[in-house]
C-alpha atoms as a PDB file:
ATOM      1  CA  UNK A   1     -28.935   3.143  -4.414  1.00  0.00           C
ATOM      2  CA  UNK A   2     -25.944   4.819  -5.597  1.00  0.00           C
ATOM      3  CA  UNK A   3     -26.288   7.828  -8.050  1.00  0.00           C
ATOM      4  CA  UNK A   4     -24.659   7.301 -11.336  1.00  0.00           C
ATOM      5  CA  UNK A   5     -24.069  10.975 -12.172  1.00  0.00           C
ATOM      6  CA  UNK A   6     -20.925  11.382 -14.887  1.00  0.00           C
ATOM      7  CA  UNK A   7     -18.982   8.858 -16.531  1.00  0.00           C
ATOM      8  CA  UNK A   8     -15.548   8.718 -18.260  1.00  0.00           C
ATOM      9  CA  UNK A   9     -15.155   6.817 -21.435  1.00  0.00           C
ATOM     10  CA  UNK A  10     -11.211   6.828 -22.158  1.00  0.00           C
ATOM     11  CA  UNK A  11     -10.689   6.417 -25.921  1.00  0.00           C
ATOM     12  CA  UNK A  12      -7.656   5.881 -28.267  1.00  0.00           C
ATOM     13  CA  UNK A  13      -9.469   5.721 -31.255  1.00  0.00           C
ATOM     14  CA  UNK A  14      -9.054   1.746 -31.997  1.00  0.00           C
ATOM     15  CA  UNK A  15     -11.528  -1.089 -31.842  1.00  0.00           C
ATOM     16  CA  UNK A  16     -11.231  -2.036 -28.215  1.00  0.00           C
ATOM     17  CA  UNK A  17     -11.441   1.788 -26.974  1.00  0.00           C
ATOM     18  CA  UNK A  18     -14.784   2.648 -29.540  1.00  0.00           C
ATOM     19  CA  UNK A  19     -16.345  -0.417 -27.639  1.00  0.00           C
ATOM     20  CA  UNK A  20     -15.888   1.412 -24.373  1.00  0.00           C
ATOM     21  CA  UNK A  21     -17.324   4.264 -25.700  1.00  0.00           C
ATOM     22  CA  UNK A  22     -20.355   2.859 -27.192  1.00  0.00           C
ATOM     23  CA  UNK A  23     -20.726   0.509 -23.358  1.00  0.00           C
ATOM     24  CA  UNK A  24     -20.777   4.520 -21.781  1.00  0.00           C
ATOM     25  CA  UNK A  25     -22.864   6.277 -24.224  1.00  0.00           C
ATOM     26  CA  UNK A  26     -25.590   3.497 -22.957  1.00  0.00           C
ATOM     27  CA  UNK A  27     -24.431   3.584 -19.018  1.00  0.00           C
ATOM     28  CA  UNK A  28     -25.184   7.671 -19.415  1.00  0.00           C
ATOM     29  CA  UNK A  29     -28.152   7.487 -21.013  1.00  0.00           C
ATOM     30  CA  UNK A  30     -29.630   4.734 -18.542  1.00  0.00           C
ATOM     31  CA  UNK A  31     -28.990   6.741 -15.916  1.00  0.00           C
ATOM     32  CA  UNK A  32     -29.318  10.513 -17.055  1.00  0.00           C
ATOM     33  CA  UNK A  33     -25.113  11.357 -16.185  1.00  0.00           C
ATOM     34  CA  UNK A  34     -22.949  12.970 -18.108  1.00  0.00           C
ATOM     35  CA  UNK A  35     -20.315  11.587 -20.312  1.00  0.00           C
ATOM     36  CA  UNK A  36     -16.613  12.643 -20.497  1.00  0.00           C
ATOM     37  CA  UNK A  37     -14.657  10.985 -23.194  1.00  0.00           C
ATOM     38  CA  UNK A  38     -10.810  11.009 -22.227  1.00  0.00           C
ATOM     39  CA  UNK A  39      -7.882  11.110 -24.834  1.00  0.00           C
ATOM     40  CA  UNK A  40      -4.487  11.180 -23.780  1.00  0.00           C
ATOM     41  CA  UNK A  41      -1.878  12.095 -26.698  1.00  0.00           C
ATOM     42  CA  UNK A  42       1.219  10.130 -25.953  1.00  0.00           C
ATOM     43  CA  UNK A  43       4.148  12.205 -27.079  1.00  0.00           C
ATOM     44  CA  UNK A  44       6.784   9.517 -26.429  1.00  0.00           C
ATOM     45  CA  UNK A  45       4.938   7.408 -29.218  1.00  0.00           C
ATOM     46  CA  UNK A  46       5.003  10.188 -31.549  1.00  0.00           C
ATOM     47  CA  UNK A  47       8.452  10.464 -31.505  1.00  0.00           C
ATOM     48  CA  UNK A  48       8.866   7.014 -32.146  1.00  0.00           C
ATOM     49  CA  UNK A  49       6.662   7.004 -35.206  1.00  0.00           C
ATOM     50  CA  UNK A  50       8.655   9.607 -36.333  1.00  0.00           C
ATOM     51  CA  UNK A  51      11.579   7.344 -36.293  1.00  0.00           C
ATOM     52  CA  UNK A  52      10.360   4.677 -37.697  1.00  0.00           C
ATOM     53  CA  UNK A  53       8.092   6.746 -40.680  1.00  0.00           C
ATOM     54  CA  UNK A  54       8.676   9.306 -42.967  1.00  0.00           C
ATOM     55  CA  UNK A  55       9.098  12.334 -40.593  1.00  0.00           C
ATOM     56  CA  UNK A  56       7.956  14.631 -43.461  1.00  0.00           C
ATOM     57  CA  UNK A  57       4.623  12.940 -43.817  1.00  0.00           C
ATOM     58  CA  UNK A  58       4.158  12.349 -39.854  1.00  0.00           C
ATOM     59  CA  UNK A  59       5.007  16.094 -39.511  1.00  0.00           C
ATOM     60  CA  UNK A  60       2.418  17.682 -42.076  1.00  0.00           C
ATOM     61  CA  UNK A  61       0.378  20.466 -40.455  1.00  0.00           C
ATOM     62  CA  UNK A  62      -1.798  20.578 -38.528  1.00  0.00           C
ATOM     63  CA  UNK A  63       0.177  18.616 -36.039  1.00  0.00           C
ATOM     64  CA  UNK A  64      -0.606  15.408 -34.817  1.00  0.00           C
ATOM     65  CA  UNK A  65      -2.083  16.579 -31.398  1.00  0.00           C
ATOM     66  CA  UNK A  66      -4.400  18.871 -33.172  1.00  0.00           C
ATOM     67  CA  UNK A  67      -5.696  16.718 -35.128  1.00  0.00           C
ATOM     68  CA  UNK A  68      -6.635  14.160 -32.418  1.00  0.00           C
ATOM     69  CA  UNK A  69      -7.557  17.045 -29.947  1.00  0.00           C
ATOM     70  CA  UNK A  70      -9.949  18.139 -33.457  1.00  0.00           C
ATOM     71  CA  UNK A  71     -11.505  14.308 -33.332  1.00  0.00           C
ATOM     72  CA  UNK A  72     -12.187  13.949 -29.629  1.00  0.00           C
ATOM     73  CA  UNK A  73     -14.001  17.353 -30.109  1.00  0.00           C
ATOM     74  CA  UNK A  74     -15.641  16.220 -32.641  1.00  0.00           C
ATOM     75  CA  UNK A  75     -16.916  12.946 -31.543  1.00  0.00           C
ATOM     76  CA  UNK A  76     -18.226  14.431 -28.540  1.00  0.00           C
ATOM     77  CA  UNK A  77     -20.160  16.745 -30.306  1.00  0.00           C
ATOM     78  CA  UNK A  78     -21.526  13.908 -32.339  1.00  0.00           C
ATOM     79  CA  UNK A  79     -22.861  11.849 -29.610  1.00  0.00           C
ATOM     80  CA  UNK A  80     -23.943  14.851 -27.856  1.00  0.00           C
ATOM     81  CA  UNK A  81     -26.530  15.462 -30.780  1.00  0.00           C
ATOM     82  CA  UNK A  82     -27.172  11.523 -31.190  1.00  0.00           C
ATOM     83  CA  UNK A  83     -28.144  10.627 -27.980  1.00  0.00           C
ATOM     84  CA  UNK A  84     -29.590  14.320 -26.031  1.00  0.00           C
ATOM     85  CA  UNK A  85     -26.694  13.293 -23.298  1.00  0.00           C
ATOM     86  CA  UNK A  86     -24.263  15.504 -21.762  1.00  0.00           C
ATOM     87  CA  UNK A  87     -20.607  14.994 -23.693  1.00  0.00           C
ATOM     88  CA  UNK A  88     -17.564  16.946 -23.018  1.00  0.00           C
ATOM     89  CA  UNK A  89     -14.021  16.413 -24.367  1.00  0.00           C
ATOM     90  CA  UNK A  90     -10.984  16.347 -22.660  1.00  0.00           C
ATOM     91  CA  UNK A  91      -7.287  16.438 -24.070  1.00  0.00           C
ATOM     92  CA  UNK A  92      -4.159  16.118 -22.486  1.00  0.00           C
ATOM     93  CA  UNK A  93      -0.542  15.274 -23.059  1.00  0.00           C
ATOM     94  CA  UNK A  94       1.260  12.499 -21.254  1.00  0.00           C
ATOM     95  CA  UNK A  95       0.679   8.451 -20.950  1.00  0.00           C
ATOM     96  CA  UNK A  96      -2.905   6.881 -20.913  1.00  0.00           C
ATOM     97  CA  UNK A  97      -2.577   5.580 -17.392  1.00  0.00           C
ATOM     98  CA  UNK A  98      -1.351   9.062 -15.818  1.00  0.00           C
ATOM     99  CA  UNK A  99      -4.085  11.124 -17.367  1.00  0.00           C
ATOM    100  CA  UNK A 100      -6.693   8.635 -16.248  1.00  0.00           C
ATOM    101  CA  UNK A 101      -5.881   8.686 -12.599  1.00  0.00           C
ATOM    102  CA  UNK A 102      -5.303  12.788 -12.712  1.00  0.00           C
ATOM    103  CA  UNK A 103      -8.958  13.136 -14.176  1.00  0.00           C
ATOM    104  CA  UNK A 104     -10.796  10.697 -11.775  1.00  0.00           C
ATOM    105  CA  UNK A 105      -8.647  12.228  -8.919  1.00  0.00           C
ATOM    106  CA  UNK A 106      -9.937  16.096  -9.848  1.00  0.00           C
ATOM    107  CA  UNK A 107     -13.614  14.922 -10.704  1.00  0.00           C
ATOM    108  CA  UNK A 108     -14.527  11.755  -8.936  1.00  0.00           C
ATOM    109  CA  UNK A 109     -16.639  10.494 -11.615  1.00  0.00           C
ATOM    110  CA  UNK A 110     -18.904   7.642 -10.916  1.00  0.00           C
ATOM    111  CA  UNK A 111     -17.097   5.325 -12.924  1.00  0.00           C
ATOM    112  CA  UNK A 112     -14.371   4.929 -15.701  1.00  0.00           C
ATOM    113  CA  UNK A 113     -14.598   2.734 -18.262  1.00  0.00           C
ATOM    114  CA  UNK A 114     -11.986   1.198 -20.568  1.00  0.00           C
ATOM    115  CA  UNK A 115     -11.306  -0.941 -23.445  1.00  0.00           C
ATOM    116  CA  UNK A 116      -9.658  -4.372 -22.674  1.00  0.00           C
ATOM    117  CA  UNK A 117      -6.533  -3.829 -24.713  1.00  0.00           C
ATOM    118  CA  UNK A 118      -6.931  -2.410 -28.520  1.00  0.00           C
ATOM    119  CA  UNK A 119      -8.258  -5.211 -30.335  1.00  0.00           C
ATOM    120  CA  UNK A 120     -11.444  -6.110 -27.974  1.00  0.00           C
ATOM    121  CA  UNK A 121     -11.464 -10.160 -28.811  1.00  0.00           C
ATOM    122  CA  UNK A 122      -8.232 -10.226 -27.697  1.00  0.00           C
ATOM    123  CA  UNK A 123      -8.035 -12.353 -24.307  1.00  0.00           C
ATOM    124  CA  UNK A 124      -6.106 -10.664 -21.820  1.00  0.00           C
ATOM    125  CA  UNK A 125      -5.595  -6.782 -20.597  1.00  0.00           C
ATOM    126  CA  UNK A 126      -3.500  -4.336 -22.402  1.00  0.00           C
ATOM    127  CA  UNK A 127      -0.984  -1.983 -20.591  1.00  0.00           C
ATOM    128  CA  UNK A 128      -3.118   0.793 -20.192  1.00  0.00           C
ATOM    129  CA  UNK A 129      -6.291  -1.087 -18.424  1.00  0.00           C
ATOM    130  CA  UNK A 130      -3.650  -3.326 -16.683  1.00  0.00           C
ATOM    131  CA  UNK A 131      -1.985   0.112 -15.070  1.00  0.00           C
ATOM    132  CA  UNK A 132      -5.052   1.552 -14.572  1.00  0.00           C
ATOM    133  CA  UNK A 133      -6.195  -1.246 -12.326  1.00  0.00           C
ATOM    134  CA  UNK A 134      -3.363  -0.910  -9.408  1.00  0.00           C
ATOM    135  CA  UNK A 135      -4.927   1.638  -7.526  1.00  0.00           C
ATOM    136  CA  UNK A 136      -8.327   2.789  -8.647  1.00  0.00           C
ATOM    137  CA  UNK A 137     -10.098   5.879  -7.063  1.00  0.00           C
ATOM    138  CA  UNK A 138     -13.545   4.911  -8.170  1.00  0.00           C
ATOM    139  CA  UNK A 139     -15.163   1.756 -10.031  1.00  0.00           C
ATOM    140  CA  UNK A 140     -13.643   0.376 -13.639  1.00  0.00           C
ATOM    141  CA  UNK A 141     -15.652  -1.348 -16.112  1.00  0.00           C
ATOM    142  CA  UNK A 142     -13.251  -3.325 -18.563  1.00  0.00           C
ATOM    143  CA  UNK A 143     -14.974  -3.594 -21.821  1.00  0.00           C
ATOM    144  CA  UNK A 144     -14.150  -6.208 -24.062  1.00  0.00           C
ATOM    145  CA  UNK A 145     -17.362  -6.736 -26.277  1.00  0.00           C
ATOM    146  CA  UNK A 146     -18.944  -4.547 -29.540  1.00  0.00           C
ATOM    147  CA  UNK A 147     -22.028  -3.788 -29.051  1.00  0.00           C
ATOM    148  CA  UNK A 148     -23.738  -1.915 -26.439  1.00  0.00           C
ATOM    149  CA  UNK A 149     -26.737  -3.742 -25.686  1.00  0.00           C
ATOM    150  CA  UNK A 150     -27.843  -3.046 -21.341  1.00  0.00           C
ATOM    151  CA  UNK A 151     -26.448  -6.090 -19.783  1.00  0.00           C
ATOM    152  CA  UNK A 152     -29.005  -9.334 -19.435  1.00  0.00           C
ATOM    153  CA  UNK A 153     -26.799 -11.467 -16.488  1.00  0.00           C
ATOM    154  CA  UNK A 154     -24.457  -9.897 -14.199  1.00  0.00           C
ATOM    155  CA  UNK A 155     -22.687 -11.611 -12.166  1.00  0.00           C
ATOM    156  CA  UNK A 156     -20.680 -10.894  -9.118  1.00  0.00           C
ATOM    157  CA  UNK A 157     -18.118 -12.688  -7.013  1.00  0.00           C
ATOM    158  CA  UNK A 158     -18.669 -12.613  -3.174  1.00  0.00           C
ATOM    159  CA  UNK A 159     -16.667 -13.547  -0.491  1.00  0.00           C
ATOM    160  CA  UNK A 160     -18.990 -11.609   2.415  1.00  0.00           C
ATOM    161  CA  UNK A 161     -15.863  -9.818   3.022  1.00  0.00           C
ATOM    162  CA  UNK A 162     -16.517  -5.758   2.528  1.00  0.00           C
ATOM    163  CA  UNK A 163     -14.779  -5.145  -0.788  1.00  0.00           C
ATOM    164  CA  UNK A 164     -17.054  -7.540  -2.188  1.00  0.00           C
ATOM    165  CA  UNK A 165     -20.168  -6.702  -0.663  1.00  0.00           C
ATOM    166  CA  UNK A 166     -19.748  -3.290  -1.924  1.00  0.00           C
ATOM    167  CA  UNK A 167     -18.483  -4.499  -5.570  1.00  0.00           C
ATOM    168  CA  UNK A 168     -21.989  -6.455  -5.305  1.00  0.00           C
ATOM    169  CA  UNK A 169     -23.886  -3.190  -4.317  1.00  0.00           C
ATOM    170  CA  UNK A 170     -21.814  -1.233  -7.469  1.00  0.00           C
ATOM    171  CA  UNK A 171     -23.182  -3.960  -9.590  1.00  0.00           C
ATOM    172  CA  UNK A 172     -26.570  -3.587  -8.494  1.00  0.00           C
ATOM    173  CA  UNK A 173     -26.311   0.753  -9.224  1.00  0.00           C
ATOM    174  CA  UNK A 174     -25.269   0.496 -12.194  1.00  0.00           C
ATOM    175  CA  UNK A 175     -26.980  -2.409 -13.902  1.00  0.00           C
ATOM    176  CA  UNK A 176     -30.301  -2.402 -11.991  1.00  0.00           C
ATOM    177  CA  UNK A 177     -32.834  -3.838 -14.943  1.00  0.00           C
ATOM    178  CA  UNK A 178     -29.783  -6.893 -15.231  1.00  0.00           C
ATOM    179  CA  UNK A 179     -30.839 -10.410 -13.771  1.00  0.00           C
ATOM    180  CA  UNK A 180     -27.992 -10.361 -10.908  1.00  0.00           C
ATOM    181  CA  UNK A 181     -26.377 -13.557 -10.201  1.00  0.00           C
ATOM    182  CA  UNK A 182     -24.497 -13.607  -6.750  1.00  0.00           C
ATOM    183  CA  UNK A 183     -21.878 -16.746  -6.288  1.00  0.00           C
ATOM    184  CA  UNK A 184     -20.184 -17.471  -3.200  1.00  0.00           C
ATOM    185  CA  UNK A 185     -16.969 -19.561  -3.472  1.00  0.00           C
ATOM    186  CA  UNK A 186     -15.962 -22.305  -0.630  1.00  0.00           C
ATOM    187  CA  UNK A 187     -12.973 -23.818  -0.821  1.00  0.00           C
ATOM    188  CA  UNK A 188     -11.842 -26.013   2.460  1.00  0.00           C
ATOM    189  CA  UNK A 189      -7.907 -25.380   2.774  1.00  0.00           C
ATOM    190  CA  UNK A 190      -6.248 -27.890   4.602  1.00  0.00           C
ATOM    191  CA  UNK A 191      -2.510 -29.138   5.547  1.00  0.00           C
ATOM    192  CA  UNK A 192      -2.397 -32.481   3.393  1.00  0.00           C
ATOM    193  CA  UNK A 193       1.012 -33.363   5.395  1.00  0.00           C
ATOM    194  CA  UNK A 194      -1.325 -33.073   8.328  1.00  0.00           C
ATOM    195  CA  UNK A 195      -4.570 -34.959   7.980  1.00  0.00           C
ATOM    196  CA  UNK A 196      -5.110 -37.874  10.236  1.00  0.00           C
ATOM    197  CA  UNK A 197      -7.438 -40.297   9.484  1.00  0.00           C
ATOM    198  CA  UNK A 198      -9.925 -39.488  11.742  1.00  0.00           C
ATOM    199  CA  UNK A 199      -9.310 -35.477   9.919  1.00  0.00           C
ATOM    200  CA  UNK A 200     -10.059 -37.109   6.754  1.00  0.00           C
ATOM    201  CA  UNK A 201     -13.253 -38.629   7.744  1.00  0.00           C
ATOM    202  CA  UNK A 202     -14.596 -35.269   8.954  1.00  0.00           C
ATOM    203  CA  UNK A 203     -13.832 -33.583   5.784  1.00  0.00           C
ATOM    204  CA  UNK A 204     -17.533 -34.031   3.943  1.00  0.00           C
ATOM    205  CA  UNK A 205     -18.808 -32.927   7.244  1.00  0.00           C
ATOM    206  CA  UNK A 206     -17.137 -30.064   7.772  1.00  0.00           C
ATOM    207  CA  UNK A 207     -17.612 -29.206   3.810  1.00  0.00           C
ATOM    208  CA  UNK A 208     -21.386 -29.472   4.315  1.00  0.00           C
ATOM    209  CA  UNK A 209     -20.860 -26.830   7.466  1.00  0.00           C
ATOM    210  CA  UNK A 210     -19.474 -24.127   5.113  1.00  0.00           C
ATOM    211  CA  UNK A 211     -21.644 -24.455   2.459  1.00  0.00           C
ATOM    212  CA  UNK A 212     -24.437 -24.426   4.815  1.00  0.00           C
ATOM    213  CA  UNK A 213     -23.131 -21.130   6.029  1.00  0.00           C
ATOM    214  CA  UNK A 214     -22.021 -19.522   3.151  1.00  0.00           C
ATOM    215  CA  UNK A 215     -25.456 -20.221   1.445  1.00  0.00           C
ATOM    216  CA  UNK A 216     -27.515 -19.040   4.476  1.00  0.00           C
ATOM    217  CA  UNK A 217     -25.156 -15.458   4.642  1.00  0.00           C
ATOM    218  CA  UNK A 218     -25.434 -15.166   0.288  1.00  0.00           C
ATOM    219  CA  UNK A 219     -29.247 -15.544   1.189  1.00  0.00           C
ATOM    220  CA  UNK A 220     -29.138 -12.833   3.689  1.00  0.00           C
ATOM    221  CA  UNK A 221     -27.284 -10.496   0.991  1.00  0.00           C
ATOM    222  CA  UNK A 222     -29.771 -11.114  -1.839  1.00  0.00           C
ATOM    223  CA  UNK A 223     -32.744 -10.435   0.450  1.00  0.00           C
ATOM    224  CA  UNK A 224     -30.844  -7.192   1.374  1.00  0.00           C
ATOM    225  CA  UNK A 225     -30.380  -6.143  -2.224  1.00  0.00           C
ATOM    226  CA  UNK A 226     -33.330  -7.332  -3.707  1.00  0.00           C
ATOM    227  CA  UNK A 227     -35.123  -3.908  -3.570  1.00  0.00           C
ATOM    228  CA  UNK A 228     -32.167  -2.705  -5.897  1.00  0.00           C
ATOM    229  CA  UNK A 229     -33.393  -4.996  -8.548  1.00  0.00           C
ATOM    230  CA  UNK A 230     -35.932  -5.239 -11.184  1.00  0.00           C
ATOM    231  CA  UNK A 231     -35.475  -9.428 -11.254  1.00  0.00           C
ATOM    232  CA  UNK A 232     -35.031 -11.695  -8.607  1.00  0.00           C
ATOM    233  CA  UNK A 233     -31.838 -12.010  -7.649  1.00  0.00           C
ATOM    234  CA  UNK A 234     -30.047 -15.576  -8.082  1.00  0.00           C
ATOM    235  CA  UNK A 235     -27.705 -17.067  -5.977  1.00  0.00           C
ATOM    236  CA  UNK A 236     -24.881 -20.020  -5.752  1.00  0.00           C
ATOM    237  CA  UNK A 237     -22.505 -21.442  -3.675  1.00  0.00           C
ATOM    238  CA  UNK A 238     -19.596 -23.255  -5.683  1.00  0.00           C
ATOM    239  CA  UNK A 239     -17.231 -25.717  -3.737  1.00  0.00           C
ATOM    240  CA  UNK A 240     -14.328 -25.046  -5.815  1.00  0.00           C
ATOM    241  CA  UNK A 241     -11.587 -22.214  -6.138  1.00  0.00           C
ATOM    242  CA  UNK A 242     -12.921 -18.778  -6.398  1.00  0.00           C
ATOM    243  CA  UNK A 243     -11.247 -17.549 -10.011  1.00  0.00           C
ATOM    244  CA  UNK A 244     -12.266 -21.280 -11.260  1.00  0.00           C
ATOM    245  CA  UNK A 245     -15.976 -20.947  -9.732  1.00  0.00           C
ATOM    246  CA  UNK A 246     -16.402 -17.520 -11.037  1.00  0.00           C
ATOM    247  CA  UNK A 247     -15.049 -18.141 -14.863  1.00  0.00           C
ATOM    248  CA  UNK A 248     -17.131 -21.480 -14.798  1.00  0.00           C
ATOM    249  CA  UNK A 249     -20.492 -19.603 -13.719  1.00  0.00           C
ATOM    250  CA  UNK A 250     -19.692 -16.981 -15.952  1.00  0.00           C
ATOM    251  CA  UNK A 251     -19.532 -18.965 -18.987  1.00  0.00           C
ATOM    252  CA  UNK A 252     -22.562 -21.316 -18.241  1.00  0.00           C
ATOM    253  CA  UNK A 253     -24.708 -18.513 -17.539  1.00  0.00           C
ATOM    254  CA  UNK A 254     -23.183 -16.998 -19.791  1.00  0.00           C
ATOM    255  CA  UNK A 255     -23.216 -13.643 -18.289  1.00  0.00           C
ATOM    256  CA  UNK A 256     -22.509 -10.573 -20.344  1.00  0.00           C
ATOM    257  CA  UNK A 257     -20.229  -8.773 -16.992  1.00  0.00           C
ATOM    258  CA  UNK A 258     -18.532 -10.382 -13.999  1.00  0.00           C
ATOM    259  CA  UNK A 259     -18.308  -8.123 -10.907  1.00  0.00           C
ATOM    260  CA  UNK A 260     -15.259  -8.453  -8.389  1.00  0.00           C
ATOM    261  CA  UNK A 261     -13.840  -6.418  -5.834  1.00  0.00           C
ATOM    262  CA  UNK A 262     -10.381  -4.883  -5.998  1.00  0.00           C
ATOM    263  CA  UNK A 263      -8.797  -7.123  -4.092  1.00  0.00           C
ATOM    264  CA  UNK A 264     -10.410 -10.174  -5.119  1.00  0.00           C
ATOM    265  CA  UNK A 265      -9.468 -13.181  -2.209  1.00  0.00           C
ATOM    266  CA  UNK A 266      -7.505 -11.111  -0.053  1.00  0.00           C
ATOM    267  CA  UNK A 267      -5.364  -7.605   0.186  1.00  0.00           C
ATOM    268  CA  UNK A 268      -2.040  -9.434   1.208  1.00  0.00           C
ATOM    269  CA  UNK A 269      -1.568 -10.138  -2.339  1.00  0.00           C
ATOM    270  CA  UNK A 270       1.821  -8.978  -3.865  1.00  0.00           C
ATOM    271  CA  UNK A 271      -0.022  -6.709  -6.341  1.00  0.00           C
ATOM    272  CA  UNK A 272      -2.763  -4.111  -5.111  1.00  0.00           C
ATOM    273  CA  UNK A 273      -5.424  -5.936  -7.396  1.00  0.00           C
ATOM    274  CA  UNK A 274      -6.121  -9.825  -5.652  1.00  0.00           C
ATOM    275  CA  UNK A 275      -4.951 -12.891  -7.135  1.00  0.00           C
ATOM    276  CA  UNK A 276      -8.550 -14.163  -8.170  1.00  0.00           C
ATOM    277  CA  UNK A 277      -9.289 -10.684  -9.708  1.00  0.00           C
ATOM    278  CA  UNK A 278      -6.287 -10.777 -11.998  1.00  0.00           C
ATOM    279  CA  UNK A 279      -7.128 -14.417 -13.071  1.00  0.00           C
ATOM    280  CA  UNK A 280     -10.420 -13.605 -14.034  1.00  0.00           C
ATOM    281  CA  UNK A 281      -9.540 -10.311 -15.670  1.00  0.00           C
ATOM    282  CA  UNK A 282      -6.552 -12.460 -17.718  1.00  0.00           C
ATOM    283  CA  UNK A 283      -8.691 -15.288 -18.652  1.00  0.00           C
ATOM    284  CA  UNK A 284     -12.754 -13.646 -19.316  1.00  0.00           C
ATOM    285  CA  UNK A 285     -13.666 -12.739 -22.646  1.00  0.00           C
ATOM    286  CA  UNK A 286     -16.435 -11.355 -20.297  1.00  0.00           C
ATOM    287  CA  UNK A 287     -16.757  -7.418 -19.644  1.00  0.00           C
ATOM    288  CA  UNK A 288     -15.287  -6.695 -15.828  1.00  0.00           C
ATOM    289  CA  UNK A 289     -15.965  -4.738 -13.437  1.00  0.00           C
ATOM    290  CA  UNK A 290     -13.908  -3.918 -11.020  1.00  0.00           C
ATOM    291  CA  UNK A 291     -14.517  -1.973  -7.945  1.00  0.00           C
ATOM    292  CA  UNK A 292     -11.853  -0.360  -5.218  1.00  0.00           C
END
């Protein structure tokens, strides 16, 4: 099993970011790491407060960036003394996204975690998360629900493929005490312009040979990761199309995270993150976590 040794709560300040915070305050204390909460004052957005506001009340001392750089110190200090945890406080100037990546770059930190968009009930990802997911360095949990509770139901998306296998694995390391739910996705892609009839009648047949094989090799992969696991680990094969299956499981388990690799159904996407990764991320109220 993978060591969970510091994590990196990014915070803003609003609803959707203090909901990260709380879902990394437990992740570090469940595992013993250290915490880093990340603030990022965005200058550009100053300056356009200042156009829109009085500049004279927007300009009283101490300066904006103090005062923030004050609270982040302040907050980690708090939890620090809360929870016994290790909490440090880091400041820097620039856009969210940019001081993000610069941080996990320098200190490889086991994971990141990040408020869905401001207001947490919100469907959808906000511009930060959604920049943050092109090209992650290390695993991103997307938190979009209050209350930090360890998670009861996990549940990942697996295609057999690597990226999932090792989103699975991820899953496993960080929520061990979770009941894991593993769901394998088979959907028969055919040339409708190019089906004879004898084609057609094959169709169940050859349906019944993938699921057959998909359930014996999502077998093989809960045996192998059942020793990473408090609870039995569960597993289903859906004949359907993989962001459908997944948001269907997700919401009849209902599972409190869904787990998918970075690239989701396949890297020759147009954007970095796959096509049934972004549908799931867009249309969850779920937490996500996704992992490079």
């Amino acid at each position: 099993m993978t060591m969970i040794r510091s994590i990196v709560a990014a915070t803003d300040f609003s609803p959707g970011s203090d909901a990260a915070v709380e879902r990394a305050v437990q992740l570090a204390r469940a595992h013993g790491a250290s915490l880093c909460l990340l603030h990022a004052f965005d200058v550009s957005a100053w300056h356009s407060l200042r156009r829109v506001f009085d500049a004279q009340r927007l300009t009283m001392d101490p300066p904006p960036d103090v005062r923030m750089r004050q609270r982040l110190t302040e907050l980690a200090a708090a939890l620090a003394t809360q929870t016994g945890i290790e909490v440090d406080a880091s400041f820097s100037v620039g856009d969210p996204e940019s001081a993000i990546k610069a941080y996990a770059t320098a200190h490889t930190p086991s994971l990141v975690v990040i408020g869905s968009r401001a207001e947490p009930a919100m469907s959808g990802l906000g511009s930060t998360a959604a920049k943050v997911l092109r090209s992650p360095t290390c695993p991103i949990l997307i938190v979009r629900s209050a209350g930090a509770r360890p998670y009861d139901k996990v549940l990942s998306a697996v295609d057999m493929r690597e990226g999932s296998v090792r989103a699975a694995k991820a899953a496993f390391s960080l929520f061990p005490a979770a009941h894991h739910h593993l769901v394998f996705a088979v959907q028969l892609e055919l040339d409708p312009w190019g089906i004879s009839g004898n084609s057609r009648a094959q169709i169940p047949q050859m349906l019944d040979s993938m699921h057959a094989q998909a359930t014996q090799e999502l077998q093989q992969l809960a045996q192998s990761l059942a020793g990473l696991a408090v609870h039995p680990v569960a597993t289903d094969v859906a004949d359907d199309v993989p962001a459908r299956a997944i948001l269907v499981r997700a919401a009849e388990l209902p599972a409190d995270c869904v787990v998918v690799g970075h690239h989701g159904e396949g890297a020759m996407s147009e954007s970095p993150l796959g096509s049934m990764a972004q549908h799931v991320l867009h249309h969850t109220l779920r937490d996500v976590l996704v992992v490079p």
